[in-house]
PDB file of N, CA and C in Angstrom:
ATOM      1  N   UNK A   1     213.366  47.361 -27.179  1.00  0.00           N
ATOM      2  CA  UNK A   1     212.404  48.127 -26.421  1.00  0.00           C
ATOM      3  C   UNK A   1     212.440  49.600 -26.801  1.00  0.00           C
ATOM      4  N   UNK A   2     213.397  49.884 -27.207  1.00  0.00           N
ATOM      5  CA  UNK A   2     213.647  51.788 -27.431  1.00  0.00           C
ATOM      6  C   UNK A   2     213.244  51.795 -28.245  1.00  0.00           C
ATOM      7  N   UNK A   3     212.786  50.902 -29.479  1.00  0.00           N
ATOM      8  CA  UNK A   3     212.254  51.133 -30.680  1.00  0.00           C
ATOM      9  C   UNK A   3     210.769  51.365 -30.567  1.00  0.00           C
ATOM     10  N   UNK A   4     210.214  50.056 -29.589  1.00  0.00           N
ATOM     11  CA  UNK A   4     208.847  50.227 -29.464  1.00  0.00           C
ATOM     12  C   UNK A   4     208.518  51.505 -28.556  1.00  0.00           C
ATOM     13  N   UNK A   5     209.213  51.783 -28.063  1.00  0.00           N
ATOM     14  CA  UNK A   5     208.800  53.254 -27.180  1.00  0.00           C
ATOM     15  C   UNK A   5     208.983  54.126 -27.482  1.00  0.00           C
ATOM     16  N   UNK A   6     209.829  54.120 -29.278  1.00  0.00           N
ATOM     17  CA  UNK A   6     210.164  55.203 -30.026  1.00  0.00           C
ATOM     18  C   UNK A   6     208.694  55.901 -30.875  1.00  0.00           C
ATOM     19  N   UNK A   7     207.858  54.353 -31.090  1.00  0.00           N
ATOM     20  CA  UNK A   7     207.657  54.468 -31.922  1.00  0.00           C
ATOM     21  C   UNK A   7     205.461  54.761 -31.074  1.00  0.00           C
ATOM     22  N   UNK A   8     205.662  54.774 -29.886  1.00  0.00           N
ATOM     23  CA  UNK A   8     204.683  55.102 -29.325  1.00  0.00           C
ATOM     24  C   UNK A   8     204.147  54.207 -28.780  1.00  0.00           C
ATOM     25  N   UNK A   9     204.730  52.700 -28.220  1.00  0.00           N
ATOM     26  CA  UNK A   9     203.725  51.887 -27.537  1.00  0.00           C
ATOM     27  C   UNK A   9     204.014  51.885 -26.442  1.00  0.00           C
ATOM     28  N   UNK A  10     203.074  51.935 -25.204  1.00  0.00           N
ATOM     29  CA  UNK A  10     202.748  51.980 -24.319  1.00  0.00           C
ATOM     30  C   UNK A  10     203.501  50.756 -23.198  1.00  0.00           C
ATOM     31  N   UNK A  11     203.987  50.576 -21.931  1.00  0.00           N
ATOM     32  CA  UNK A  11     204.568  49.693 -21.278  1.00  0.00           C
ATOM     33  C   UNK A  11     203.872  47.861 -21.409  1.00  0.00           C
ATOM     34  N   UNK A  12     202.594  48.340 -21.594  1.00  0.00           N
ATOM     35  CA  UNK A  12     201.642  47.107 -21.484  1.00  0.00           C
ATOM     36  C   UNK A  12     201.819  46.394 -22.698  1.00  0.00           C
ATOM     37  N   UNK A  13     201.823  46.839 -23.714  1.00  0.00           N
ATOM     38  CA  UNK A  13     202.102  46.863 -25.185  1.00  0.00           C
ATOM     39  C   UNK A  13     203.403  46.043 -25.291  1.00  0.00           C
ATOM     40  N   UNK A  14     204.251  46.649 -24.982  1.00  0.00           N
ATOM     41  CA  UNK A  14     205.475  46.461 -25.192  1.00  0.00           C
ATOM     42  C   UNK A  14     205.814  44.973 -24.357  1.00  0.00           C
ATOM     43  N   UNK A  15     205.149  44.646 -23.306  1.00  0.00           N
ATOM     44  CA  UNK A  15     205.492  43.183 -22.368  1.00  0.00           C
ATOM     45  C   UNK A  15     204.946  42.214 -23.104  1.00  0.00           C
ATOM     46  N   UNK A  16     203.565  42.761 -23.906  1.00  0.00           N
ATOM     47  CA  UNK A  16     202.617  41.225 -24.690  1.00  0.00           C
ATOM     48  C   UNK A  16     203.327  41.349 -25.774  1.00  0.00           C
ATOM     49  N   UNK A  17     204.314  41.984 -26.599  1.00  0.00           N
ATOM     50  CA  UNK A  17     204.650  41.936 -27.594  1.00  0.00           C
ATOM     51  C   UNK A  17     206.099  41.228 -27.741  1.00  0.00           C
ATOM     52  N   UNK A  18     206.351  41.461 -26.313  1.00  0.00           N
ATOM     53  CA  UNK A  18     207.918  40.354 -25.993  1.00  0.00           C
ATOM     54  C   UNK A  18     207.762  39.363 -25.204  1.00  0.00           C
ATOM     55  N   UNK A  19     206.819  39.202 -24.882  1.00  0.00           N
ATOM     56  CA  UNK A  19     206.539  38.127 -23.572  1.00  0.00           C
ATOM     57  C   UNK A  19     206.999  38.085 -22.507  1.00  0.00           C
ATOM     58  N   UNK A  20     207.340  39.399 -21.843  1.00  0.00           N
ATOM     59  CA  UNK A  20     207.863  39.871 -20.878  1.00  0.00           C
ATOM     60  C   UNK A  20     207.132  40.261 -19.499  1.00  0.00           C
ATOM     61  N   UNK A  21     207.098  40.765 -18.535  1.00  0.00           N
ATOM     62  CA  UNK A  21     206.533  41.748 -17.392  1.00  0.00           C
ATOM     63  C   UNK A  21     206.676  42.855 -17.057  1.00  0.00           C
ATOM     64  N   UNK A  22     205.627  43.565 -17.391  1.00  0.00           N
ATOM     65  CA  UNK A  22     205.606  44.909 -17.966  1.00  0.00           C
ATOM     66  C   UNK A  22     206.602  45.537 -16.571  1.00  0.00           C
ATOM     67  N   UNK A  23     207.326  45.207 -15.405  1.00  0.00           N
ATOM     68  CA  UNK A  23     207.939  45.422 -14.688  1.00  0.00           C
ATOM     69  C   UNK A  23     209.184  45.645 -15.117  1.00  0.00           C
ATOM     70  N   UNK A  24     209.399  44.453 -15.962  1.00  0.00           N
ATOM     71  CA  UNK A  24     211.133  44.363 -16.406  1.00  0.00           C
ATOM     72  C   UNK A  24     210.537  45.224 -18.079  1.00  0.00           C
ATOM     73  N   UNK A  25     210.128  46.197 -18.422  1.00  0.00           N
ATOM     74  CA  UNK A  25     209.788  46.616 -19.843  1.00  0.00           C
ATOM     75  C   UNK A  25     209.956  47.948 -19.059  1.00  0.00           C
ATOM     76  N   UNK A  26     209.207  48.281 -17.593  1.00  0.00           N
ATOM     77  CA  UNK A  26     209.765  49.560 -17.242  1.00  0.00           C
ATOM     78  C   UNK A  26     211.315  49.899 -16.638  1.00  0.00           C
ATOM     79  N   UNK A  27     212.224  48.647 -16.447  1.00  0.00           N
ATOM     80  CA  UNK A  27     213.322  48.494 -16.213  1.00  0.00           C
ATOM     81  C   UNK A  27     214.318  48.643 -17.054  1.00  0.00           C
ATOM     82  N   UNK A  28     214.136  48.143 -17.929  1.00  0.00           N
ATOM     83  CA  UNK A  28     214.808  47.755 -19.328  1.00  0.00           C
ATOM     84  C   UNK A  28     214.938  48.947 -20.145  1.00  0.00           C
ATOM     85  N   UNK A  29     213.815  49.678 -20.056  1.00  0.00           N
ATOM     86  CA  UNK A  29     213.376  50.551 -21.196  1.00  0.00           C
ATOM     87  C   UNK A  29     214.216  52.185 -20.912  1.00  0.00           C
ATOM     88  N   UNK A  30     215.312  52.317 -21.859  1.00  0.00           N
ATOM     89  CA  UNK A  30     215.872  53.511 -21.610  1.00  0.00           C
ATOM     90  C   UNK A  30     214.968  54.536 -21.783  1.00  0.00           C
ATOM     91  N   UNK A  31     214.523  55.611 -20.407  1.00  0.00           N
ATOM     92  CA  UNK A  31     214.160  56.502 -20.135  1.00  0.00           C
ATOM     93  C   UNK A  31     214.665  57.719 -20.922  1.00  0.00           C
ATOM     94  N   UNK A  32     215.857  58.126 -20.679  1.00  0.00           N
ATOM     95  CA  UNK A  32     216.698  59.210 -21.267  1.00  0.00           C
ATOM     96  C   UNK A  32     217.204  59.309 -22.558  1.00  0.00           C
ATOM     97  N   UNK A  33     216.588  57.684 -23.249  1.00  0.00           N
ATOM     98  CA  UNK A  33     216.912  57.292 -24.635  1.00  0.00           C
ATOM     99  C   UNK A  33     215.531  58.723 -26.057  1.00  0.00           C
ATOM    100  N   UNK A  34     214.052  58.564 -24.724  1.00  0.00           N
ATOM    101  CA  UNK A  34     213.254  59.029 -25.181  1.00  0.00           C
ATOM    102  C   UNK A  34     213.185  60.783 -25.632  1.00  0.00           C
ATOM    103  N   UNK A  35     213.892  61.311 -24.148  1.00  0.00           N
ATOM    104  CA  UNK A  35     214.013  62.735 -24.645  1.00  0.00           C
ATOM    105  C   UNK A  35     214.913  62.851 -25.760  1.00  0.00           C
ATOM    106  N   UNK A  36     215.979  62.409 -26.125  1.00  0.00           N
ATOM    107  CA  UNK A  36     217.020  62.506 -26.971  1.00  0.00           C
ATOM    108  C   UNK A  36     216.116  62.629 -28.200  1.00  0.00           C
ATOM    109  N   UNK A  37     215.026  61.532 -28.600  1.00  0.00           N
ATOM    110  CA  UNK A  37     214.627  61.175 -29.633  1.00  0.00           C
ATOM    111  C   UNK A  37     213.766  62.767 -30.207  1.00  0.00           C
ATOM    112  N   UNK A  38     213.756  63.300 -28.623  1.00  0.00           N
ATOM    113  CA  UNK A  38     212.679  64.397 -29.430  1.00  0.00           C
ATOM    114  C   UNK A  38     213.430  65.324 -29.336  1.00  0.00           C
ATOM    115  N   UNK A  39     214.418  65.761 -28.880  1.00  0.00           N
ATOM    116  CA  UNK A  39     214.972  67.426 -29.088  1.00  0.00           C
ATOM    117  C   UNK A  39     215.828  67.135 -29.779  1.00  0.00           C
ATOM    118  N   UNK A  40     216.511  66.068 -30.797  1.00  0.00           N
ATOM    119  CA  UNK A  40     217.557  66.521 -31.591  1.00  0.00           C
ATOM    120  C   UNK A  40     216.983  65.479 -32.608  1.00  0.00           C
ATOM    121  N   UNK A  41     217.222  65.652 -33.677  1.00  0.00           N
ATOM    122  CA  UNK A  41     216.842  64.214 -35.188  1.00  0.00           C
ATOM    123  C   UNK A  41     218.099  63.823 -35.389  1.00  0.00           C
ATOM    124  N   UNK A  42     217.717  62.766 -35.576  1.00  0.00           N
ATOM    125  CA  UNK A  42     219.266  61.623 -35.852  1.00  0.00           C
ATOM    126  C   UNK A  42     219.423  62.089 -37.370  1.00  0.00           C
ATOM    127  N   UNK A  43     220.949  61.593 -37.220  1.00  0.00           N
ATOM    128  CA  UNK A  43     221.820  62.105 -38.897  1.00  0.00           C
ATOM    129  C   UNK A  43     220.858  61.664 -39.825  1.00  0.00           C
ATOM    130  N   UNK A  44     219.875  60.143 -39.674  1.00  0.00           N
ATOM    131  CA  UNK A  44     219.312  59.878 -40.451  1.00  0.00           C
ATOM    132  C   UNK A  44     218.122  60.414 -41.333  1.00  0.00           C
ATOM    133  N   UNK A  45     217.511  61.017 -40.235  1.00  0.00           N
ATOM    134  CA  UNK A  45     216.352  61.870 -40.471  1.00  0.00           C
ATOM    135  C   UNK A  45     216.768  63.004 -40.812  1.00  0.00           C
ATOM    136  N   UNK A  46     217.909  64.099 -40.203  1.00  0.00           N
ATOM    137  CA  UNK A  46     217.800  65.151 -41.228  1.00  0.00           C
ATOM    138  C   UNK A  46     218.830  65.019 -42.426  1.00  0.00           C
ATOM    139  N   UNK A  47     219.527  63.654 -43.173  1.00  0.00           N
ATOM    140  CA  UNK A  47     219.829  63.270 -44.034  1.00  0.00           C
ATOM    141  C   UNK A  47     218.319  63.554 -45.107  1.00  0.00           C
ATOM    142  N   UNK A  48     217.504  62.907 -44.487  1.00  0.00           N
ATOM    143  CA  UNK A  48     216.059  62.740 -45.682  1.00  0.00           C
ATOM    144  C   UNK A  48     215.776  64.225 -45.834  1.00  0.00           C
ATOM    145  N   UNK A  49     215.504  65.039 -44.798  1.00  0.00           N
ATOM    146  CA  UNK A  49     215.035  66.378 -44.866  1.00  0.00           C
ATOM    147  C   UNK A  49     216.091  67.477 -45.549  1.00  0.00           C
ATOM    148  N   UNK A  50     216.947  67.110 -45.171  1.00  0.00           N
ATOM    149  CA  UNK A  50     218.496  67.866 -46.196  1.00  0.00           C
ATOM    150  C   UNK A  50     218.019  67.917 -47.956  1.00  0.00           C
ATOM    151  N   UNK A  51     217.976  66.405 -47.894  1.00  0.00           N
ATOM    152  CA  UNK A  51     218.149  66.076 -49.310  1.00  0.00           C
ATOM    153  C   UNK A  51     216.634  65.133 -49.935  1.00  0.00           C
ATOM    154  N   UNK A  52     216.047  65.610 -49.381  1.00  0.00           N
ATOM    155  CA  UNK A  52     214.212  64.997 -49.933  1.00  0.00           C
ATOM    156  C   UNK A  52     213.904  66.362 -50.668  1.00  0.00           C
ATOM    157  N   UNK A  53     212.450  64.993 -51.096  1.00  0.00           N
ATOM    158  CA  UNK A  53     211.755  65.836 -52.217  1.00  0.00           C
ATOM    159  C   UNK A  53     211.339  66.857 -52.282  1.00  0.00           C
ATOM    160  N   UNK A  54     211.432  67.360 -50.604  1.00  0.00           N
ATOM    161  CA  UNK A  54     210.894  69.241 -50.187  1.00  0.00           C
ATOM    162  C   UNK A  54     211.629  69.431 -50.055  1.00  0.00           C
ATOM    163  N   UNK A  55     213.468  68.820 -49.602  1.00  0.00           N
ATOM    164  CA  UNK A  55     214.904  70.031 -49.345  1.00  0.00           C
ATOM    165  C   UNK A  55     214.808  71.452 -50.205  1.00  0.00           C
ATOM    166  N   UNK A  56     214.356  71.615 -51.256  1.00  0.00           N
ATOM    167  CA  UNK A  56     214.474  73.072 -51.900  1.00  0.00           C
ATOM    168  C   UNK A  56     213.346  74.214 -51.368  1.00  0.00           C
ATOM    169  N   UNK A  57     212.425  73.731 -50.524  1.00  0.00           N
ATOM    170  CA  UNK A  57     211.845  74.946 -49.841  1.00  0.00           C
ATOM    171  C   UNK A  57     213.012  75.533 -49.091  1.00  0.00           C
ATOM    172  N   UNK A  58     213.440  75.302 -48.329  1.00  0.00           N
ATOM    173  CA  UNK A  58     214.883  75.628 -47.398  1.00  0.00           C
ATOM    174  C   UNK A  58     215.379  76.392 -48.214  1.00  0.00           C
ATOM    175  N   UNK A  59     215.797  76.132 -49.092  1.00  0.00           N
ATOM    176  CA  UNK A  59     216.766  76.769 -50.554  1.00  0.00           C
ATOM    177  C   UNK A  59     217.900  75.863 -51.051  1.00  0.00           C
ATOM    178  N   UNK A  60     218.469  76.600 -51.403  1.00  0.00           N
ATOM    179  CA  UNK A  60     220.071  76.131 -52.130  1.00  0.00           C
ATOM    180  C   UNK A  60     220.683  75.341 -51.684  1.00  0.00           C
ATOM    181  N   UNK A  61     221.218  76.061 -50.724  1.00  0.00           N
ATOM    182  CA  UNK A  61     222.681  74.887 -49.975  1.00  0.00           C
ATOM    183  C   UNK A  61     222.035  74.424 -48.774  1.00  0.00           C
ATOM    184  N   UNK A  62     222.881  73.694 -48.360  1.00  0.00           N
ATOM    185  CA  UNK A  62     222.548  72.872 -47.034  1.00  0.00           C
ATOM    186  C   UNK A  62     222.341  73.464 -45.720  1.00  0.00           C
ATOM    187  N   UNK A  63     223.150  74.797 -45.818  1.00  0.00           N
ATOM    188  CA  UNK A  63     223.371  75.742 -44.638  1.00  0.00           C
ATOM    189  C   UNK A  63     222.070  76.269 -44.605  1.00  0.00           C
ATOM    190  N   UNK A  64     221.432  76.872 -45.628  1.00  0.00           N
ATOM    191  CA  UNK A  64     219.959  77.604 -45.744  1.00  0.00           C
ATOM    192  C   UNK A  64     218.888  76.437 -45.738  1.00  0.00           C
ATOM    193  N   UNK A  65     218.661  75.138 -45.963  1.00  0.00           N
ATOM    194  CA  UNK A  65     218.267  74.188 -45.789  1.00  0.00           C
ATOM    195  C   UNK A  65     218.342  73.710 -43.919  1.00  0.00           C
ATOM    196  N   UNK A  66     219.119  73.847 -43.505  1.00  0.00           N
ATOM    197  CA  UNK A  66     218.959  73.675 -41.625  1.00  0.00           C
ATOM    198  C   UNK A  66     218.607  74.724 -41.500  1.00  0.00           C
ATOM    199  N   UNK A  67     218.151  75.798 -41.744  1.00  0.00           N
ATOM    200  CA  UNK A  67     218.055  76.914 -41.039  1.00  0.00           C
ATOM    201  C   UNK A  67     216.127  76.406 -41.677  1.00  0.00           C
ATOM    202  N   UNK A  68     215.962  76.350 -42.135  1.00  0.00           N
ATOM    203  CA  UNK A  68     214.182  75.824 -42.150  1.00  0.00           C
ATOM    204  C   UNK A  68     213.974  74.376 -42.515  1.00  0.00           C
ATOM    205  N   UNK A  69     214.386  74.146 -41.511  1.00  0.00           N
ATOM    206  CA  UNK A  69     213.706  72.314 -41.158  1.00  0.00           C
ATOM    207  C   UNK A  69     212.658  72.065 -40.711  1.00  0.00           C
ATOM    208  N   UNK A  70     211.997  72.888 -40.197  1.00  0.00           N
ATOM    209  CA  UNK A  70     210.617  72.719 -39.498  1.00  0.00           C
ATOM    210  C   UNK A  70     209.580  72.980 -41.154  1.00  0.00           C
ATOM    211  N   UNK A  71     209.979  74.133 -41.744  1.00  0.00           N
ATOM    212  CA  UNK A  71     208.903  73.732 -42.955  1.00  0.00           C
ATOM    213  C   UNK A  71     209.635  73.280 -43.899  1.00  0.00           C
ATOM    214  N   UNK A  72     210.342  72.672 -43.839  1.00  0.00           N
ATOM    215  CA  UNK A  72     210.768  71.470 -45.083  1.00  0.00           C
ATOM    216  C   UNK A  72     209.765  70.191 -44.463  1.00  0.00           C
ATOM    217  N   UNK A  73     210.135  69.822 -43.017  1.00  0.00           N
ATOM    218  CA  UNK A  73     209.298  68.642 -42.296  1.00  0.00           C
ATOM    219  C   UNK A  73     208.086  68.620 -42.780  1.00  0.00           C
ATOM    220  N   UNK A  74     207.414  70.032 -42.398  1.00  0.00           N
ATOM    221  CA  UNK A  74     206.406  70.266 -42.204  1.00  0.00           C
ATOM    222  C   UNK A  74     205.590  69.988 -43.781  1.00  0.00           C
ATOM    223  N   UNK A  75     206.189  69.892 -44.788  1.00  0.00           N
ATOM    224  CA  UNK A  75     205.548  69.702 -46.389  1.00  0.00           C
ATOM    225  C   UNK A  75     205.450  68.465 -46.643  1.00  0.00           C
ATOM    226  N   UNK A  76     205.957  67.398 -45.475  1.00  0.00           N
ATOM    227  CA  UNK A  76     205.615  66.288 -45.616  1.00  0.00           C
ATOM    228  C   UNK A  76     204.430  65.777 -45.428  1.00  0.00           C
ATOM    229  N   UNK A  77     203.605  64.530 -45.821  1.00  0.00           N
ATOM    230  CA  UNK A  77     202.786  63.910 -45.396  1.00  0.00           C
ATOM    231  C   UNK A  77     203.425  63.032 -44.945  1.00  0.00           C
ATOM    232  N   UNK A  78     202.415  61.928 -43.911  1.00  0.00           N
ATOM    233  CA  UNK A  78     202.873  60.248 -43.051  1.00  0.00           C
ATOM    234  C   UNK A  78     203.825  59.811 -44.485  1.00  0.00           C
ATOM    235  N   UNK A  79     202.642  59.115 -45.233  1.00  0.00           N
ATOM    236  CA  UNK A  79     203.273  58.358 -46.556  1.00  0.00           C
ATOM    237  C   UNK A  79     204.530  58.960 -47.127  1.00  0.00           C
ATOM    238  N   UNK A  80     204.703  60.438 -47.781  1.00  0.00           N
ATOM    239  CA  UNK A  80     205.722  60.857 -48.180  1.00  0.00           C
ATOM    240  C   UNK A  80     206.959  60.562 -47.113  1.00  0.00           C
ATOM    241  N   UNK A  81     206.585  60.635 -46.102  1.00  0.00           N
ATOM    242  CA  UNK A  81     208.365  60.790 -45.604  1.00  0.00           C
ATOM    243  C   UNK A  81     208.611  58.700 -45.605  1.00  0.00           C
ATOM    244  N   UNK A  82     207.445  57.827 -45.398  1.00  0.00           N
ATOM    245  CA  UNK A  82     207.947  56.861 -45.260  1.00  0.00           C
ATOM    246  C   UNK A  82     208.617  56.479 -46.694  1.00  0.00           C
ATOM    247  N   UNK A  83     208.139  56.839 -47.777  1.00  0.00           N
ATOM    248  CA  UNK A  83     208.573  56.520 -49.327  1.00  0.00           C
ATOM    249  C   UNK A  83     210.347  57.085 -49.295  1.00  0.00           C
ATOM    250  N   UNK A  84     210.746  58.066 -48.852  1.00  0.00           N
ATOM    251  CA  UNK A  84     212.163  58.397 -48.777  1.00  0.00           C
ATOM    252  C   UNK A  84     212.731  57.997 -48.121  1.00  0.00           C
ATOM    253  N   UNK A  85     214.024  57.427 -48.872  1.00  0.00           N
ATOM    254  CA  UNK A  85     215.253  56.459 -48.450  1.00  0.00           C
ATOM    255  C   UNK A  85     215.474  56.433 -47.126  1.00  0.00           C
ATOM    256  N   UNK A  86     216.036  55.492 -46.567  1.00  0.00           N
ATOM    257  CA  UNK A  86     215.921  55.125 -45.252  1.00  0.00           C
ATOM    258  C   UNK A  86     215.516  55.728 -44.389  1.00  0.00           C
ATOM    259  N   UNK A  87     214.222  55.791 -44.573  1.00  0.00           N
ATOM    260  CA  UNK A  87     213.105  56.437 -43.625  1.00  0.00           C
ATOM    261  C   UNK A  87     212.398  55.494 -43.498  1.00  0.00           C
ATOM    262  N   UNK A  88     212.093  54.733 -41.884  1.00  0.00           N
ATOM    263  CA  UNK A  88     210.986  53.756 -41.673  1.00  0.00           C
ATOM    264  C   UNK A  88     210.170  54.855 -40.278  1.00  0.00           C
ATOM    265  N   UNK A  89     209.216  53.688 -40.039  1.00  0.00           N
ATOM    266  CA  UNK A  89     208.426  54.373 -38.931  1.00  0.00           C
ATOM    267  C   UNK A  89     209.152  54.870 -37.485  1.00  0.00           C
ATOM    268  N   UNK A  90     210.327  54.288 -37.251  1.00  0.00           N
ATOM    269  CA  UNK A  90     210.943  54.934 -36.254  1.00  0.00           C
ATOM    270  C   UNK A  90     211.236  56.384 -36.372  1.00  0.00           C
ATOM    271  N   UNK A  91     211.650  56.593 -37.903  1.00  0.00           N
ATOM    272  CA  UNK A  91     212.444  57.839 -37.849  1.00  0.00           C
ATOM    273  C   UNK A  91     211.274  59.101 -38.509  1.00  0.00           C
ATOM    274  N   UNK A  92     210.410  58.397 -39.053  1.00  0.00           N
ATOM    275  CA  UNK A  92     209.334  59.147 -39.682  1.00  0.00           C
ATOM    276  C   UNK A  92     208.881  59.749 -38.162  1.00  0.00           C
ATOM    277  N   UNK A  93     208.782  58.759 -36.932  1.00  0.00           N
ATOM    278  CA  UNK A  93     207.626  59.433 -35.914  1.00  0.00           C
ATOM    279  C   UNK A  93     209.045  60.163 -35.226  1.00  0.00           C
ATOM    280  N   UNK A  94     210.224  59.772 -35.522  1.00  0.00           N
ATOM    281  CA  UNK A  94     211.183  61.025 -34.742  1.00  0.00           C
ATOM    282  C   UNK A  94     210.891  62.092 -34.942  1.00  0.00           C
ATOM    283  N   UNK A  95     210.428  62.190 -36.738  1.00  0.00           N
ATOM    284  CA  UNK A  95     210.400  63.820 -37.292  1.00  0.00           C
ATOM    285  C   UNK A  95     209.352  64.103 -36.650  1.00  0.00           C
ATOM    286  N   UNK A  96     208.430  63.470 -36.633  1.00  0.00           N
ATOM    287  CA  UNK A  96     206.930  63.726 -36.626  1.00  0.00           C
ATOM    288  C   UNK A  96     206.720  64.677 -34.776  1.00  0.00           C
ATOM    289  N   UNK A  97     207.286  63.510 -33.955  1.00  0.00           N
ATOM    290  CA  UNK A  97     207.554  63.950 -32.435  1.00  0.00           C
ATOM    291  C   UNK A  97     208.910  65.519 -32.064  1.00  0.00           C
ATOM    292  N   UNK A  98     209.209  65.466 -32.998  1.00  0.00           N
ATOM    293  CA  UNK A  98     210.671  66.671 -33.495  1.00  0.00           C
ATOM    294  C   UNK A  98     209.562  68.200 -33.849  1.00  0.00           C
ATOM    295  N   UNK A  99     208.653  67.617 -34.634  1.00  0.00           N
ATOM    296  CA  UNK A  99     208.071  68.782 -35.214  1.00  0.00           C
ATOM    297  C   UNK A  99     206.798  69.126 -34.130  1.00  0.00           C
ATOM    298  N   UNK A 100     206.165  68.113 -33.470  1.00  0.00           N
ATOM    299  CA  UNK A 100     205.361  68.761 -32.554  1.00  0.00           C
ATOM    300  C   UNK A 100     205.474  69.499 -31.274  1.00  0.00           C
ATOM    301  N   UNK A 101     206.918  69.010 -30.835  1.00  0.00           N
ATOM    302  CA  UNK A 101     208.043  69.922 -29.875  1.00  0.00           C
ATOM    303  C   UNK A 101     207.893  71.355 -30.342  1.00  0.00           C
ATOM    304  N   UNK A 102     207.761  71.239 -31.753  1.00  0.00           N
ATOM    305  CA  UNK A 102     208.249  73.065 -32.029  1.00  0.00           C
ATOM    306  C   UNK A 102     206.912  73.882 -32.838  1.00  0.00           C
ATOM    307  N   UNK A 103     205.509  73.279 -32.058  1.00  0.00           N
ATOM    308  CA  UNK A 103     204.265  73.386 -32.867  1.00  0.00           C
ATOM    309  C   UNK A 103     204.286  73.042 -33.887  1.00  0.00           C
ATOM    310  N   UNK A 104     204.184  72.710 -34.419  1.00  0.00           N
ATOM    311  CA  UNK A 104     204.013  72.616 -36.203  1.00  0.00           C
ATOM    312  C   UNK A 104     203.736  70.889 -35.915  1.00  0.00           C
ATOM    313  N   UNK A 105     203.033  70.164 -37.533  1.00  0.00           N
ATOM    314  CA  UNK A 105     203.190  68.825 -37.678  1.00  0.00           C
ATOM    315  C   UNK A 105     203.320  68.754 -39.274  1.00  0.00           C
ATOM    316  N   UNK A 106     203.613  67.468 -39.265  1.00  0.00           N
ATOM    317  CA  UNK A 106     203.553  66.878 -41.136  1.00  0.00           C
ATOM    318  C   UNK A 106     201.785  67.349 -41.498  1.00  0.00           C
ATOM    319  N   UNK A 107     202.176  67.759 -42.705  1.00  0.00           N
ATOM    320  CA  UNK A 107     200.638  67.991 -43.813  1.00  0.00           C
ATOM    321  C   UNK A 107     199.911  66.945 -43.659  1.00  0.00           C
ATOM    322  N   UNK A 108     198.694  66.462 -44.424  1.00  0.00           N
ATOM    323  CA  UNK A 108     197.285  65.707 -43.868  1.00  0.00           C
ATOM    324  C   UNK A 108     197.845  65.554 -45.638  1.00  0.00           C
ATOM    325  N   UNK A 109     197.531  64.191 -45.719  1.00  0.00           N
ATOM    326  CA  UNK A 109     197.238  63.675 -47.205  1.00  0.00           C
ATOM    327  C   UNK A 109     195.950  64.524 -47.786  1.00  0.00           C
ATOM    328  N   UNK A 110     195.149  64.813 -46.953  1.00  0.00           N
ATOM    329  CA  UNK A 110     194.211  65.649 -47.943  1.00  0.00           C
ATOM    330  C   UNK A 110     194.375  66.723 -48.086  1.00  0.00           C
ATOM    331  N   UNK A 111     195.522  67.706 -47.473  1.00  0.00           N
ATOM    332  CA  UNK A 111     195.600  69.193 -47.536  1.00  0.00           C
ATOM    333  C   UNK A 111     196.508  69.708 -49.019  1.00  0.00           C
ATOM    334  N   UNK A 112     196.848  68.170 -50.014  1.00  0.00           N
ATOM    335  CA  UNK A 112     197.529  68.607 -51.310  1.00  0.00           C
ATOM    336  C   UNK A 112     197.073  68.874 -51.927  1.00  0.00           C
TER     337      UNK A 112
END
């Protein structure tokens, strides 16, 4: 369930998709699992942004690289971040929900 609510579906969604009652989907479903997802990125996600195909906007080392994560994120498109290593749609919409917390979003495939 934390996945599907990670990943943006709705309570109703989430009961026809398990065969459940959307009662026990609002029971079940860690609440406090959701804020987590948006004010901090899992090791996994800023693993990709550390060391992806935009890590060198940031700069050099890794230290100057966290210090601009929002436009390293932000040079991504949808597709680009799903193409880098263990990046699926959970963690792509972490960044994605990470970066709209702090204004900004991923680039538009047509803005390259």
């Amino acid at each position: 369930m934390a996945v599907l609510r990670a990943v943006g579906l709705g309570v109703r969604e989430i009961a026809e998709r398990l065969d459940i009652e959307e009662h026990d989907v609002r029971v079940f479903s860690p609440k406090p699992q959701e804020n987590v997802l948006r004010r901090r990125l899992s090791r996994r996600a800023l693993n990709a942004l550390l060391q992806g195909r935009h890590a060198s906007i940031g700069g050099r080392t890794v230290a100057k690289r966290s210090r601009h994560l929002v436009e390293i994120a932000s040079a991504y498109t949808w597709d680009e971040l799903l193409s880098e290593p263990g990046v699926g749609s959970v963690t792509a919409n972490q960044i994605r929900l990470w970066l709209e917390e702090r204004r900004s979003h991923l680039r538009n495939a047509i803005e390259q």
